[in-house]
Protein backbone atom coordinates (compact mmCIF):
# COMPACT_ATOMS: atom_id res chain seq x y z
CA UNK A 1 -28.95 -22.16 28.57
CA UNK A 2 -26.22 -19.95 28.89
CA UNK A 3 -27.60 -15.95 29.51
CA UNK A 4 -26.17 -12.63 29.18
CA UNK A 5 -25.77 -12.43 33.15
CA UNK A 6 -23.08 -14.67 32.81
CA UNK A 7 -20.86 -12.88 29.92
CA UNK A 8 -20.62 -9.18 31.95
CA UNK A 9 -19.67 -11.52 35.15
CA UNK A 10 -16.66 -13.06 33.09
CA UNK A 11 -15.77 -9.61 31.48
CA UNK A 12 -15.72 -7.75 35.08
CA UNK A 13 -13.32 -10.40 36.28
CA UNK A 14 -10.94 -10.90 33.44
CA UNK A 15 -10.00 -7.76 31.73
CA UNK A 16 -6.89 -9.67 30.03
CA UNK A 17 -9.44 -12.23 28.19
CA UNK A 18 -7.98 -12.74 25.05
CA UNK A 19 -10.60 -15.73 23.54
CA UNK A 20 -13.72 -16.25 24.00
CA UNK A 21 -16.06 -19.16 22.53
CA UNK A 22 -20.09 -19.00 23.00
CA UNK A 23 -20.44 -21.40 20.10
CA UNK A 24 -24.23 -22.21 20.21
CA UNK A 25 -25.67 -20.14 22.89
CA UNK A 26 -28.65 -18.92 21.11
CA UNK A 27 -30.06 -16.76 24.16
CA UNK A 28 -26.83 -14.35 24.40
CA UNK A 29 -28.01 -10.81 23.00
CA UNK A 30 -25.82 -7.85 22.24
CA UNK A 31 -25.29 -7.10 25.71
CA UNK A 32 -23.13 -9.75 26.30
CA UNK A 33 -21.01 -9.45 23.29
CA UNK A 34 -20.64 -5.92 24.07
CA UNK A 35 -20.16 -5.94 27.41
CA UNK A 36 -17.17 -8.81 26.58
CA UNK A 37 -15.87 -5.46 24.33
CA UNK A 38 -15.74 -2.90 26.40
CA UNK A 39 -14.13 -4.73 29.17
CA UNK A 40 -11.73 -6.94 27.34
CA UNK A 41 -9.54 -4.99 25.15
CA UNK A 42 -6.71 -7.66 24.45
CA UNK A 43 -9.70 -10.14 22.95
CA UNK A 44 -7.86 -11.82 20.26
CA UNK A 45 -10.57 -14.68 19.15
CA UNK A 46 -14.24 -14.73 19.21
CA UNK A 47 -16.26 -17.58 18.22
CA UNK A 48 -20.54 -17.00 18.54
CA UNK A 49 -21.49 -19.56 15.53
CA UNK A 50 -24.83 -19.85 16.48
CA UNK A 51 -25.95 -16.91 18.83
CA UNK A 52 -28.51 -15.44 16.25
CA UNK A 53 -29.56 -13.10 18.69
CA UNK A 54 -26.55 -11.11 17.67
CA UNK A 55 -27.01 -7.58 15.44
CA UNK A 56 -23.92 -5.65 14.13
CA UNK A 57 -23.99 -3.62 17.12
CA UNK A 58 -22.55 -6.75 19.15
CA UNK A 59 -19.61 -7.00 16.57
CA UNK A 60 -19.25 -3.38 16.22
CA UNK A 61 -18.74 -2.91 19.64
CA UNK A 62 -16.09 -6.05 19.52
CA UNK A 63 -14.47 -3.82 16.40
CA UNK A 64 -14.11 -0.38 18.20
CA UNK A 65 -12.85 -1.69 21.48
CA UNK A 66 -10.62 -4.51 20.37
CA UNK A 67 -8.31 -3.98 17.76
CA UNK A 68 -5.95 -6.97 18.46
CA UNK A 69 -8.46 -9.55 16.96
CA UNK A 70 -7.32 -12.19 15.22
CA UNK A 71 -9.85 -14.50 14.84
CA UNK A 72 -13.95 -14.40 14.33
CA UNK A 73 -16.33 -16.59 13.52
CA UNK A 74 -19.90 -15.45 13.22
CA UNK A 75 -21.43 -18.40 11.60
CA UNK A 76 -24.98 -18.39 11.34
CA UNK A 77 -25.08 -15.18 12.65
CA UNK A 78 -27.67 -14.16 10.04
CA UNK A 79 -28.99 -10.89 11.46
CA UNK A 80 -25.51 -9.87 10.50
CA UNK A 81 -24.84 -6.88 7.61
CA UNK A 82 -22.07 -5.57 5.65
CA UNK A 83 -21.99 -2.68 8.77
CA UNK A 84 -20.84 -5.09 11.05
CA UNK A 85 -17.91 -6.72 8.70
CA UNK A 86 -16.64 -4.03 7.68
CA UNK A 87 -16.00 -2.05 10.68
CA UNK A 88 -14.00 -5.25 12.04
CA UNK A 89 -12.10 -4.08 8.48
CA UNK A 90 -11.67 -1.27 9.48
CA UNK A 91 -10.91 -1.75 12.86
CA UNK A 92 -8.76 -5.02 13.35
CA UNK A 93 -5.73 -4.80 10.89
CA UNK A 94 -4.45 -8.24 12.26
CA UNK A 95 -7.52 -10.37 11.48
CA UNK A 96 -6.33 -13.59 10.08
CA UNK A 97 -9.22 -16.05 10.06
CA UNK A 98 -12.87 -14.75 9.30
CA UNK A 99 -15.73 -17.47 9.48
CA UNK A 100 -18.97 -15.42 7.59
CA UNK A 101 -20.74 -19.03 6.99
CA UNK A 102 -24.45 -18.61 6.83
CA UNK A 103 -24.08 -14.70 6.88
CA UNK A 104 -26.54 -14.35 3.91
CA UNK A 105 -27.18 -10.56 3.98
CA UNK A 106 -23.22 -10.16 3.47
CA UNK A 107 -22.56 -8.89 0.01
CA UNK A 108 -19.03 -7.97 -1.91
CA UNK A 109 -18.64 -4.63 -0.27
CA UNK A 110 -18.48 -6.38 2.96
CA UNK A 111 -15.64 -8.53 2.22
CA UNK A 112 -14.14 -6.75 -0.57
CA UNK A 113 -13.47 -4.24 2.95
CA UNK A 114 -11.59 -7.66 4.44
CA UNK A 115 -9.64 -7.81 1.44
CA UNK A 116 -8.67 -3.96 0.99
CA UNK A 117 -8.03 -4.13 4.87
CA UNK A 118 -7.11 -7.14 6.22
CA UNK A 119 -3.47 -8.38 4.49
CA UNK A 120 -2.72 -10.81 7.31
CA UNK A 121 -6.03 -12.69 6.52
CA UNK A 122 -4.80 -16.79 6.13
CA UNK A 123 -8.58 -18.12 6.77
CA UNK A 124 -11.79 -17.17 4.52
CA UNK A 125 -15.24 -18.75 4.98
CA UNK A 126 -18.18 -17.62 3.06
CA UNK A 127 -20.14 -20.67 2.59
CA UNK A 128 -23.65 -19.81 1.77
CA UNK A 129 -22.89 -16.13 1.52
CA UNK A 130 -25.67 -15.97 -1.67
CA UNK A 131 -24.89 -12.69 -2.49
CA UNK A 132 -21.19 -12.87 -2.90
CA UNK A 133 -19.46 -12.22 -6.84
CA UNK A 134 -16.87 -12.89 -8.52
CA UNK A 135 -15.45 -9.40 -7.44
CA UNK A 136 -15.82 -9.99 -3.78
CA UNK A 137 -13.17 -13.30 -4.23
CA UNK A 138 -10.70 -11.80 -6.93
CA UNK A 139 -10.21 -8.88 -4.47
CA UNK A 140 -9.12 -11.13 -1.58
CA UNK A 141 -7.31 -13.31 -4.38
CA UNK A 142 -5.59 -10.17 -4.88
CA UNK A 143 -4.56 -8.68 -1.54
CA UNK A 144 -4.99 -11.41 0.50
CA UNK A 145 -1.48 -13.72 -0.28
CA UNK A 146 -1.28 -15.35 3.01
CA UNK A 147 -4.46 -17.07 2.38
CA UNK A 148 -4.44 -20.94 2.83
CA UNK A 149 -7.97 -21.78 3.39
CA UNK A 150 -10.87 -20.72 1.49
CA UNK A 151 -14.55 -21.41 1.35
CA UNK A 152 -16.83 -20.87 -1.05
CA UNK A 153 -19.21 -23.31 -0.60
CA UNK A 154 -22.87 -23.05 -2.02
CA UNK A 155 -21.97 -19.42 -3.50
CA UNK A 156 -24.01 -19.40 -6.38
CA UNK A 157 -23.53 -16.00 -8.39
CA UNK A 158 -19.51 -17.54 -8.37
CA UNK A 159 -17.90 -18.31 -11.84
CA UNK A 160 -14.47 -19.65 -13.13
CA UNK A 161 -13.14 -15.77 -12.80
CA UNK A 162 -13.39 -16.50 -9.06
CA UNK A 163 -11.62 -19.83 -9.11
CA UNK A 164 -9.16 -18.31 -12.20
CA UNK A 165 -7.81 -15.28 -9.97
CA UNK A 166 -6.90 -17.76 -6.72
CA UNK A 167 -5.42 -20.21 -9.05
CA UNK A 168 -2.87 -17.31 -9.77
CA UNK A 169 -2.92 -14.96 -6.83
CA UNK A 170 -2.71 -16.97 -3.70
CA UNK A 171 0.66 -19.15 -3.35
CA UNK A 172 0.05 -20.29 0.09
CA UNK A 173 -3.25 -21.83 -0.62
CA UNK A 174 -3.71 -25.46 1.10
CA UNK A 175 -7.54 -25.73 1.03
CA UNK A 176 -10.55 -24.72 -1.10
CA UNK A 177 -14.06 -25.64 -0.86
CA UNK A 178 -16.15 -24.54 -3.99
CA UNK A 179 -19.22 -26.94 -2.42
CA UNK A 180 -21.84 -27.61 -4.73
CA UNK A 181 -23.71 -24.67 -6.19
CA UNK A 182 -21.15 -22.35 -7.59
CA UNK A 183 -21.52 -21.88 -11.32
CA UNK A 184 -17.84 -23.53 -12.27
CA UNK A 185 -17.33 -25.62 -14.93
CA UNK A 186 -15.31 -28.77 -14.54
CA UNK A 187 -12.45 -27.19 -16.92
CA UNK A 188 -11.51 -24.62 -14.23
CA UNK A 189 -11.24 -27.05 -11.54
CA UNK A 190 -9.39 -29.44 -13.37
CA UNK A 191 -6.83 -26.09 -14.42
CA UNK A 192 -6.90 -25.31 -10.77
CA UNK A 193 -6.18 -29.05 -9.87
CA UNK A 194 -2.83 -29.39 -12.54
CA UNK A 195 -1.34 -26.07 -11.27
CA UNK A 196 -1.74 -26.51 -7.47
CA UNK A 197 -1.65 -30.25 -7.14
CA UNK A 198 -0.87 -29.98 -3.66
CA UNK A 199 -3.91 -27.96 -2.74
CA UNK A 200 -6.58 -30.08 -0.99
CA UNK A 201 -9.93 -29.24 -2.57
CA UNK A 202 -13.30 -30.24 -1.60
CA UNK A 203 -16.74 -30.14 -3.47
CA UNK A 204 -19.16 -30.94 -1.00
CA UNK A 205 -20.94 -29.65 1.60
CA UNK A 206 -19.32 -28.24 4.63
């Protein structure tokens, strides 16, 4: 039952917050989030899976006034546009771990901007992100080679060119999820499998 009263109390009190986590409170507006920006500029981490209050003026805000972050997960967070993601592109060069899951207005420009912007970025979840193409992954695939974990669960416009370019392009990879609806065919997993044998890979849900 957490409100945005509480969030501007915290962010009064603690300019050197560096991680916050709101996971589920579904009555927090932009206010909060913003509020959390403006007075918090060394926030590193920011976890609101859940609060679908949020618009991208809450992680706009979070983009312009903290350029430090690291880490965000804005799963479920379906009010969400490519506006939002890419000014954290833009704006927050050392982003490492993005969580988009359930973002389904998100489309390739928005994380194609990650990709072009973001070369630090170890952590990719897109699960559900309908919209996504091939062109949205290859581009991470290909400027992205810290990448370890990757999600592409129940991405349905994906093919084998998706799957093909991180087979090649991303050395460090320990984890893929392809889920259950991507269009790949069980010769480019089984390629994927042979030439990184030591990459965990899942095909359910997540």
């Amino acid at each position: 039952n957490l409100t945005d009263a509480a969030i501007p109390a915290v962010a009064n009190k603690c300019p050197r917050l560096a991680s916050l986590n709101v996971w589920g409170c579904r009555n927090l507006t932009d206010a909060a989030i913003t509020a959390v920006a403006n007075k918090c500029p060394r926030l590193a981490s920011l976890n609101v899976w859940g609060c679908r209050n949020l618009t991208d003026a809450a992680i706009t805000a979070v983009a312009d006034k903290c350029p430090d972050l690291v880490s965000l997960d804005v799963t479920s967070c379906s009010n969400l546009t490519d506006a939002a993601i890419t000014a954290v592109a833009d704006k927050c060069p050392y982003l490492a771990s993005l969580n988009v899951n359930g973002c389904n207005k998100l489309t390739d420009a928005a994380i194609t901007a990650v990709a072009d912007k973001c070369p630090h970025l170890a952590e990719l979840n897109v699960w559900h992100c309908g919209n996504l193409t091939d062109a949205a992954i290859t581009a991470v695939a290909d400027k992205c080679p810290l990448l370890a974990s990757l999600n592409v669960g129940d991405c349905g416009n994906l093919t084998d060119a998706a799957i093909t370019a991180v087979t090649d392009k991303c050395p460090h990879l320990a984890s893929l999820n392809v889920g259950c609806y991507c269009h790949l065919t069980d010769a480019a997993i089984e390629t994927f499998e042979e030439r990184r044998p030591g990459v965990r890979i899942h095909r359910g849900y997540s």
